[in-house]
C-alpha atoms as a PDB file:
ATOM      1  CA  UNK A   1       6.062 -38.716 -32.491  1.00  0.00           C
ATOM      2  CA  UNK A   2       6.336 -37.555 -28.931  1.00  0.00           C
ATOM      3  CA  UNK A   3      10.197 -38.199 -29.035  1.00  0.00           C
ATOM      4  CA  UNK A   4      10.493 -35.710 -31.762  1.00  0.00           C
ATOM      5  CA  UNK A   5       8.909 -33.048 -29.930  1.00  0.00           C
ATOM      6  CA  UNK A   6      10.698 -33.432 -27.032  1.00  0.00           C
ATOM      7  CA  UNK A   7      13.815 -31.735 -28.525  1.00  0.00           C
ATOM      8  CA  UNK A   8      11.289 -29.343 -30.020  1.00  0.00           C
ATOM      9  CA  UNK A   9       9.683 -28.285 -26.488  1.00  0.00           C
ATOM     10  CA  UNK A  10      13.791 -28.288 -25.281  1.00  0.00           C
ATOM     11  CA  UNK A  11      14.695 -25.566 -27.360  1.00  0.00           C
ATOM     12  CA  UNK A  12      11.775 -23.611 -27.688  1.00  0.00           C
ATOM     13  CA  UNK A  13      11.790 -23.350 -23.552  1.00  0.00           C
ATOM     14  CA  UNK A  14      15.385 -22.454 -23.944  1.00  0.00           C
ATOM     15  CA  UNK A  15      15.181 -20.134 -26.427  1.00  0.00           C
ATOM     16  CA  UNK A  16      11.803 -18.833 -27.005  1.00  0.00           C
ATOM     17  CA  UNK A  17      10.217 -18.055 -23.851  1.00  0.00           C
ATOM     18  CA  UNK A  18      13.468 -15.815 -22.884  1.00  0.00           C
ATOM     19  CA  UNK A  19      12.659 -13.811 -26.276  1.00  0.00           C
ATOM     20  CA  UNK A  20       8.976 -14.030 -25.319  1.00  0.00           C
ATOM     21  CA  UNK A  21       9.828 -12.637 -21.828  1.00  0.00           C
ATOM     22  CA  UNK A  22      12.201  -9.993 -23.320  1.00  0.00           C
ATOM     23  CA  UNK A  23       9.921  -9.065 -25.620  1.00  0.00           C
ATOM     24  CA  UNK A  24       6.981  -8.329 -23.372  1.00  0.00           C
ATOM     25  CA  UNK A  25       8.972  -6.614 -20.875  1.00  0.00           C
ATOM     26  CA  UNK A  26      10.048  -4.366 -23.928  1.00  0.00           C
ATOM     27  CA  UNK A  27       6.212  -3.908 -24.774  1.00  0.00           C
ATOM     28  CA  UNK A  28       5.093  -2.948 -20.690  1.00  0.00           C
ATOM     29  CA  UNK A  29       7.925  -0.736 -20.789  1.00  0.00           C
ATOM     30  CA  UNK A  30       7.270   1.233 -23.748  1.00  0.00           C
ATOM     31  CA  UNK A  31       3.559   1.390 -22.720  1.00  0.00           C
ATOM     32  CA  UNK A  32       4.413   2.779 -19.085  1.00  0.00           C
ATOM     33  CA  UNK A  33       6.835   5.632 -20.923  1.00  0.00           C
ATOM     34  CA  UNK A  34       3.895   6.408 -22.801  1.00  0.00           C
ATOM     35  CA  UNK A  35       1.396   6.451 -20.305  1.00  0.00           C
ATOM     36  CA  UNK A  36       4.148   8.838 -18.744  1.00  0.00           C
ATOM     37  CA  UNK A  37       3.847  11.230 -21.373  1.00  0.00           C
ATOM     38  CA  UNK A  38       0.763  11.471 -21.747  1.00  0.00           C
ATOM     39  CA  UNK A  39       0.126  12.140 -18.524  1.00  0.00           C
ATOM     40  CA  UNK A  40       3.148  14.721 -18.172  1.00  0.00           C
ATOM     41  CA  UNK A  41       1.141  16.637 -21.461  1.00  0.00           C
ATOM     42  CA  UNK A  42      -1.658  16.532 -19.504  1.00  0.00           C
ATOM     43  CA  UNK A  43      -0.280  18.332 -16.585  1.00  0.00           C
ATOM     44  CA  UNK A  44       1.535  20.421 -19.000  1.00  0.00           C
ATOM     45  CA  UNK A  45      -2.003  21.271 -20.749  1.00  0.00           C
ATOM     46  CA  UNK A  46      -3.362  22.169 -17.614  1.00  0.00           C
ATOM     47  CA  UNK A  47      -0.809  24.655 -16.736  1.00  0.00           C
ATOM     48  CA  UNK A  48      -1.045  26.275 -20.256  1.00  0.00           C
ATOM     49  CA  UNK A  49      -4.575  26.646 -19.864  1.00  0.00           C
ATOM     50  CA  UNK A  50      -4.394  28.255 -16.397  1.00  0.00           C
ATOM     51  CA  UNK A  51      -1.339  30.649 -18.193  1.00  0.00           C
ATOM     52  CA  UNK A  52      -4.215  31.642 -20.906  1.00  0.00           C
ATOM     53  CA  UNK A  53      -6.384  32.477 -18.855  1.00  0.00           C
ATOM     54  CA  UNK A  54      -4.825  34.914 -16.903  1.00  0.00           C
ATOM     55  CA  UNK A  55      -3.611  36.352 -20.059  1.00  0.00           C
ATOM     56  CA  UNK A  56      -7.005  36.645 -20.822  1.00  0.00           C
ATOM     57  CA  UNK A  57      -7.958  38.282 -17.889  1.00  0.00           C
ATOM     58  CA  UNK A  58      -5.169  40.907 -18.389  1.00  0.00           C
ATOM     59  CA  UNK A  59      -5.967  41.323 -21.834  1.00  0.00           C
ATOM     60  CA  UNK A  60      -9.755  41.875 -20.574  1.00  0.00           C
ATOM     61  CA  UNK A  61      -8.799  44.209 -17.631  1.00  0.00           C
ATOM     62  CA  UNK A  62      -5.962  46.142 -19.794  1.00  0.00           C
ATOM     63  CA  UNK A  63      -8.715  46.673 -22.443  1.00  0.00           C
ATOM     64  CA  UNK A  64     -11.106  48.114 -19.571  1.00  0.00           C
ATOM     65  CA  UNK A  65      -8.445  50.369 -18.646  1.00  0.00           C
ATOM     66  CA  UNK A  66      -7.651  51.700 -21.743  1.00  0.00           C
ATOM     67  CA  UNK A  67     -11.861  52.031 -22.444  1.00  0.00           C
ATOM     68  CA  UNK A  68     -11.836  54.440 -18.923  1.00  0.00           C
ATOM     69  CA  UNK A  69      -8.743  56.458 -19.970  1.00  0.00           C
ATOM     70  CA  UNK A  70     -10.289  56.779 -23.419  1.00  0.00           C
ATOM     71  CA  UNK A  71     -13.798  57.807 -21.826  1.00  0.00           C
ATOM     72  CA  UNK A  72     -11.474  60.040 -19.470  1.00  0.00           C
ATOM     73  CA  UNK A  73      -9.859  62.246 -22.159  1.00  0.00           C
ATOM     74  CA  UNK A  74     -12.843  62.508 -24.231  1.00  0.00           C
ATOM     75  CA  UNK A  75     -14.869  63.866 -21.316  1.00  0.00           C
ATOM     76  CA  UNK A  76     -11.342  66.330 -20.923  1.00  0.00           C
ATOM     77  CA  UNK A  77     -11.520  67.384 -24.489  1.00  0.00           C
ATOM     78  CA  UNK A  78     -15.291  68.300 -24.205  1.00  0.00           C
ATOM     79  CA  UNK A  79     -14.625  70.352 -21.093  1.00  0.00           C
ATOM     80  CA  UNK A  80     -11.778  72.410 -22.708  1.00  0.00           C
ATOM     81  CA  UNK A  81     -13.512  72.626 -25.720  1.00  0.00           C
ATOM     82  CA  UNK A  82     -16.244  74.406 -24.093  1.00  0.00           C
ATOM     83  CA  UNK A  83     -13.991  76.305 -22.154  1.00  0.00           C
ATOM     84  CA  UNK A  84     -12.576  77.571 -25.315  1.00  0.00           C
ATOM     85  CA  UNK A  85     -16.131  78.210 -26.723  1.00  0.00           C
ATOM     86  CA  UNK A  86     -16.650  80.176 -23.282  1.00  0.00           C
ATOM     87  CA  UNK A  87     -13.218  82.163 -23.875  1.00  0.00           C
ATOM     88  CA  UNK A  88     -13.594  82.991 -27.618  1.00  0.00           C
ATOM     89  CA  UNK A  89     -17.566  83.842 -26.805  1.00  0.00           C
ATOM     90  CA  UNK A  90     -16.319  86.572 -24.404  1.00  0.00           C
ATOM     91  CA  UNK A  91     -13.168  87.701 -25.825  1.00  0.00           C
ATOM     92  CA  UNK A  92     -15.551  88.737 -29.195  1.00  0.00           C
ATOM     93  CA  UNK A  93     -17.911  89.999 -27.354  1.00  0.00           C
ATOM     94  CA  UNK A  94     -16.730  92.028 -24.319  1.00  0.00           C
ATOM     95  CA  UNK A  95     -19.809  93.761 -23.812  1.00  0.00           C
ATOM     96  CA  UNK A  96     -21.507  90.221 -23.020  1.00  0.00           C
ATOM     97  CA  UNK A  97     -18.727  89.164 -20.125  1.00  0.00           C
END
């Protein structure tokens, strides 16, 4: 029975541990690219989050600015509508002024 392994062993050394071989390195290979990847989306995350939040922070600080203006031109609009009030109030009664 050992005889009849023999040529067995031959080929399968021959034959099959190459293709074992090959096929592992195949498998490490693929796994490093992966590993690769993921850690290139990673990096890539990180940099998207850092570009949200200063989008973020603009939106935040555009929005303030827009609130002041706003608050700004209302105060405006009160002032010249009481100047108005003022100008009418004299011009109908000139006695008054």
């Amino acid at each position: 029975m050992p005889e009849e392994l023999i040529p067995i062993v031959a080929i399968f050394c021959v034959i099959g541990l190459p293709m074992i071989a090959g096929i592992v390195s195949l498998l490490l290979k693929h796994q490093r690219q992966m590993a690769e990847l993921m850690r290139q989306g990673s990096r890539e995350e990180t940099a998207l989050q850092g570009e949200l939040q200063a989008i973020r922070r603009e939106l935040s600080d555009f929005k303030n600015a827009v609130l002041d203006h706003s608050m700004s031109l209302d105060n405006a609009v009160e002032r010249i509508s009481r100047r108005l009030d003022e100008v009418e109030s004299v011009h109908n009664n000139p006695h008054r002024g």
